[in-house]
C-alpha atoms as a PDB file:
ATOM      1  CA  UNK A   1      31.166 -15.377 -33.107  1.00  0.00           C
ATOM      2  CA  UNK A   2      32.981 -17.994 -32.472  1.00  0.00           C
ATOM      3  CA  UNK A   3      36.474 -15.899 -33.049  1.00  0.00           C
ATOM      4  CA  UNK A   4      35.542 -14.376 -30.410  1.00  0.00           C
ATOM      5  CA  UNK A   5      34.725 -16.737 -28.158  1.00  0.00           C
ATOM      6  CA  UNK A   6      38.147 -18.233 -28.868  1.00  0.00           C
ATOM      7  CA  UNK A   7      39.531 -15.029 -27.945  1.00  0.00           C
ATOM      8  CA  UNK A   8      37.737 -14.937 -24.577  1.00  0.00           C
ATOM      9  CA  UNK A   9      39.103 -18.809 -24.091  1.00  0.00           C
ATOM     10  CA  UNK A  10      42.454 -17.838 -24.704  1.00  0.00           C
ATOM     11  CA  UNK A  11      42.441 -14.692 -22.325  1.00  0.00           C
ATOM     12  CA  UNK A  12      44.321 -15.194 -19.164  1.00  0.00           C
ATOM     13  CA  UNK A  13      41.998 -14.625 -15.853  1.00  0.00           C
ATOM     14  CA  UNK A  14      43.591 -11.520 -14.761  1.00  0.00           C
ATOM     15  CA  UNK A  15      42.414 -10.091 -18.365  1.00  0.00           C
ATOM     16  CA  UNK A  16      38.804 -11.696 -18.108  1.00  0.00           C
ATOM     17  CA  UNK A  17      38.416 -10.316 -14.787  1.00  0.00           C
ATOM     18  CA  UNK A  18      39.309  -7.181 -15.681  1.00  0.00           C
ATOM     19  CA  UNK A  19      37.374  -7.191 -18.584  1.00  0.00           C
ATOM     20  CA  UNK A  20      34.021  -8.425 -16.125  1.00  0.00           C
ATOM     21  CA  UNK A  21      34.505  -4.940 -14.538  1.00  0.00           C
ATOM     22  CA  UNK A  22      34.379  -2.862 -17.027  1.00  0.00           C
ATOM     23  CA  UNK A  23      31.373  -4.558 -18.371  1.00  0.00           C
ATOM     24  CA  UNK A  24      29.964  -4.223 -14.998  1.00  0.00           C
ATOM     25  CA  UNK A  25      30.687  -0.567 -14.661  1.00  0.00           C
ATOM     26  CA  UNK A  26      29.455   0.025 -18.141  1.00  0.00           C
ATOM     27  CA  UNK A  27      26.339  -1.503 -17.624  1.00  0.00           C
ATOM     28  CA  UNK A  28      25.984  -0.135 -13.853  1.00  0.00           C
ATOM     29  CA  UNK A  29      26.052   3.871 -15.713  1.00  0.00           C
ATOM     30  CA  UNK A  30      23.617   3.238 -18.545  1.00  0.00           C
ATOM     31  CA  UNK A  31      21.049   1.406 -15.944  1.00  0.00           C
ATOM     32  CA  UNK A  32      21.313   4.758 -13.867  1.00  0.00           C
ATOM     33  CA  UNK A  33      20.863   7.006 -16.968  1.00  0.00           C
ATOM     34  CA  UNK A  34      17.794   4.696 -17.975  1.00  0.00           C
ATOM     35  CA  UNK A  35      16.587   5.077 -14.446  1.00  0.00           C
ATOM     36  CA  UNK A  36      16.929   8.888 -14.736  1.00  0.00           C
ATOM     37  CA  UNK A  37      15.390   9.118 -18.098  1.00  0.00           C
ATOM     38  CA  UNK A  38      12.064   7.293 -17.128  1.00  0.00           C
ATOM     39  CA  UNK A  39      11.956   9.043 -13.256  1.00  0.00           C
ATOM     40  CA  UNK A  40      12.082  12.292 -15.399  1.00  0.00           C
ATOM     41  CA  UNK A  41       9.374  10.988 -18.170  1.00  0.00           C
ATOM     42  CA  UNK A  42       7.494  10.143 -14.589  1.00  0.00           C
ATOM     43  CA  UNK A  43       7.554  13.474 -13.409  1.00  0.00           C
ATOM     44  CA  UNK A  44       6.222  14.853 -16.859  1.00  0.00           C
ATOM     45  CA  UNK A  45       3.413  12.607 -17.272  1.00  0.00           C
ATOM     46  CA  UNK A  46       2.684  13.165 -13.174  1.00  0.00           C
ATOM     47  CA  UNK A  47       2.462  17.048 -13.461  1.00  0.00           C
ATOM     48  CA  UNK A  48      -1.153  16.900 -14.623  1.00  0.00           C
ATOM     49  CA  UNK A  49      -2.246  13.863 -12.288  1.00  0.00           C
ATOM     50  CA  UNK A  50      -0.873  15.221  -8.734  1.00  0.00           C
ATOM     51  CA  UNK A  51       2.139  14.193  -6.957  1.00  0.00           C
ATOM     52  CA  UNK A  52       3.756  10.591  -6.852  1.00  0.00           C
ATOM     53  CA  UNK A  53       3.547   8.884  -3.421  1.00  0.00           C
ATOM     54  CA  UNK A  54       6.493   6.761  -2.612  1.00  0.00           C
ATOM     55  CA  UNK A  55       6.194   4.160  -0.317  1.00  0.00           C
ATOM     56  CA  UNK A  56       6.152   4.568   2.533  1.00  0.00           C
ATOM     57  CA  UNK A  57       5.762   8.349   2.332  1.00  0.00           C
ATOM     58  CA  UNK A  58       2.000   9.930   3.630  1.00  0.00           C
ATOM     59  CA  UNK A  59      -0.390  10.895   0.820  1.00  0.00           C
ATOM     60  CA  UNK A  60      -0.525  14.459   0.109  1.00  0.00           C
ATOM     61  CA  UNK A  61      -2.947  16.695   1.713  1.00  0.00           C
ATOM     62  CA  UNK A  62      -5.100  17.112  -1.639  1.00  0.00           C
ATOM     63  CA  UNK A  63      -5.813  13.502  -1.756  1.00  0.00           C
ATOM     64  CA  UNK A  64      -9.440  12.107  -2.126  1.00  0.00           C
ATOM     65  CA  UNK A  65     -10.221  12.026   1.451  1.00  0.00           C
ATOM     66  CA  UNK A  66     -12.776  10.004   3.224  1.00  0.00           C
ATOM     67  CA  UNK A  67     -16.480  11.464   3.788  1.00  0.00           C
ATOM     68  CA  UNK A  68     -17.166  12.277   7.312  1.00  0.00           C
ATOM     69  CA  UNK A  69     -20.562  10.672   8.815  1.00  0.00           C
ATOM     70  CA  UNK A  70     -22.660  12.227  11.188  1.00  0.00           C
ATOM     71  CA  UNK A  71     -22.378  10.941  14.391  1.00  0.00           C
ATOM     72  CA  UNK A  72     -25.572   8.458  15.473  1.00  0.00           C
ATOM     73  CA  UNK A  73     -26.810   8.712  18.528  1.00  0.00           C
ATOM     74  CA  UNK A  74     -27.388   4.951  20.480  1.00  0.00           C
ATOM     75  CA  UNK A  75     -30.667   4.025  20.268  1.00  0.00           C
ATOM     76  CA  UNK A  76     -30.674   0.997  22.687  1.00  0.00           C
ATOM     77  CA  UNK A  77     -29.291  -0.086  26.062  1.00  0.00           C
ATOM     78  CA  UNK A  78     -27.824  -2.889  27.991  1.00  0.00           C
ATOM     79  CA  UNK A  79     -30.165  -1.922  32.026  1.00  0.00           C
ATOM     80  CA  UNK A  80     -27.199  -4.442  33.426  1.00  0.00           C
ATOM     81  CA  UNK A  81     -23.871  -2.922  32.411  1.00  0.00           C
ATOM     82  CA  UNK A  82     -25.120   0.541  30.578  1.00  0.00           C
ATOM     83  CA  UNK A  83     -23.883  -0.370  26.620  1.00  0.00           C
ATOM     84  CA  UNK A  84     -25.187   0.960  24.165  1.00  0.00           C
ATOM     85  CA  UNK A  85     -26.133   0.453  20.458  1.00  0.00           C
ATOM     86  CA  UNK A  86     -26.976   2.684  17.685  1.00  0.00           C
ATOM     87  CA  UNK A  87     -28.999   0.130  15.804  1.00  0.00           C
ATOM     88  CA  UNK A  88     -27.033   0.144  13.027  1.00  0.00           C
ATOM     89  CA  UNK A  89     -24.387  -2.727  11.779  1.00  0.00           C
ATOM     90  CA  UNK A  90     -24.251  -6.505  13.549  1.00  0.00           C
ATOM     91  CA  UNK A  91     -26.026  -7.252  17.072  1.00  0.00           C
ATOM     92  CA  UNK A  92     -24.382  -6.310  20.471  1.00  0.00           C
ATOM     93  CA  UNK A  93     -23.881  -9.822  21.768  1.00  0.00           C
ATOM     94  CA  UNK A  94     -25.621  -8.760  25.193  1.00  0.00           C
ATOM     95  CA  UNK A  95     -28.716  -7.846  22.739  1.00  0.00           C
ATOM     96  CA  UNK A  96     -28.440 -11.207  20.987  1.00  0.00           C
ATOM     97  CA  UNK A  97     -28.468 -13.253  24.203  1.00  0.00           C
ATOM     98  CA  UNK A  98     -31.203 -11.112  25.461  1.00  0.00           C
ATOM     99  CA  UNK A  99     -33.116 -12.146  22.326  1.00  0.00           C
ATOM    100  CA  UNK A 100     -32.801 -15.698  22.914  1.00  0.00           C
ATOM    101  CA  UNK A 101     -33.435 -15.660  26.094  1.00  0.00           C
ATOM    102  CA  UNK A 102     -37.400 -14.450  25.134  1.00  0.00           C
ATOM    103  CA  UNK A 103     -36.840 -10.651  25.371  1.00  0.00           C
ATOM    104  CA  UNK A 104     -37.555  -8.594  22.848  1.00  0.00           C
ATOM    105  CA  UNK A 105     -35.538  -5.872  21.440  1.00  0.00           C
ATOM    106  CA  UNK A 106     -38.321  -2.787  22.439  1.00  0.00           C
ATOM    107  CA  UNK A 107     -37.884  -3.739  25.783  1.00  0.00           C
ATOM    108  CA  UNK A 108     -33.885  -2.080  25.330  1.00  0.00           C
ATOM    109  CA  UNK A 109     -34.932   1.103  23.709  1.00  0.00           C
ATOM    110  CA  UNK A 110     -33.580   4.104  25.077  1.00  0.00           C
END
């Protein structure tokens, strides 16, 4: 190795730089044949699993899609500005203020 490396010392800059290049362009075609090789490997192991979403792209129609809920109809009411709550999930803050203010939560049933 170290032949070589005198070699490389000795070499004027024009030669070096010339000799970066081709390295560079060597190295710049087998990355994008290794690239090609594993997107096609991708697309084989893929075929059984669906199609790949790229980023950034929408999932395809066929994706696991979420369960639709039947709509709840509100089960309580605010007299004073006519909200309402299903009873389900956190407290309305009206209904919370109500209830510390001594009211109880009957009192808002529809």
């Amino acid at each position: 190795m170290s032949k070589k490396k005198l070699e490389l010392e000795s070499m004027s800059l024009d030669d070096l730089w010339s000799l970066h290049e081709k390295i560079s362009a060597i190295l710049a075609a087998r990355i994008k044949a290794e690239k090609h090789e594993l997107e096609k490997r991708l697309a084989v192991l893929d075929r059984g699993m669906g199609a790949v979403v790229q980023p950034g792209e929408a999932q395809p129609s066929d994706a696991k899609r979420r369960r639709k809920y039947p709509r709840v109809l509100p089960k309580y009411r605010n007299p004073q500005t006519s909200e309402t709550w299903s009873g389900r999930g956190k407290l309305p803050r009206w209904l919370v203020a109500a209830k510390k203010s001594g009211r109880k939560i009957e009192e808002f049933r529809i």
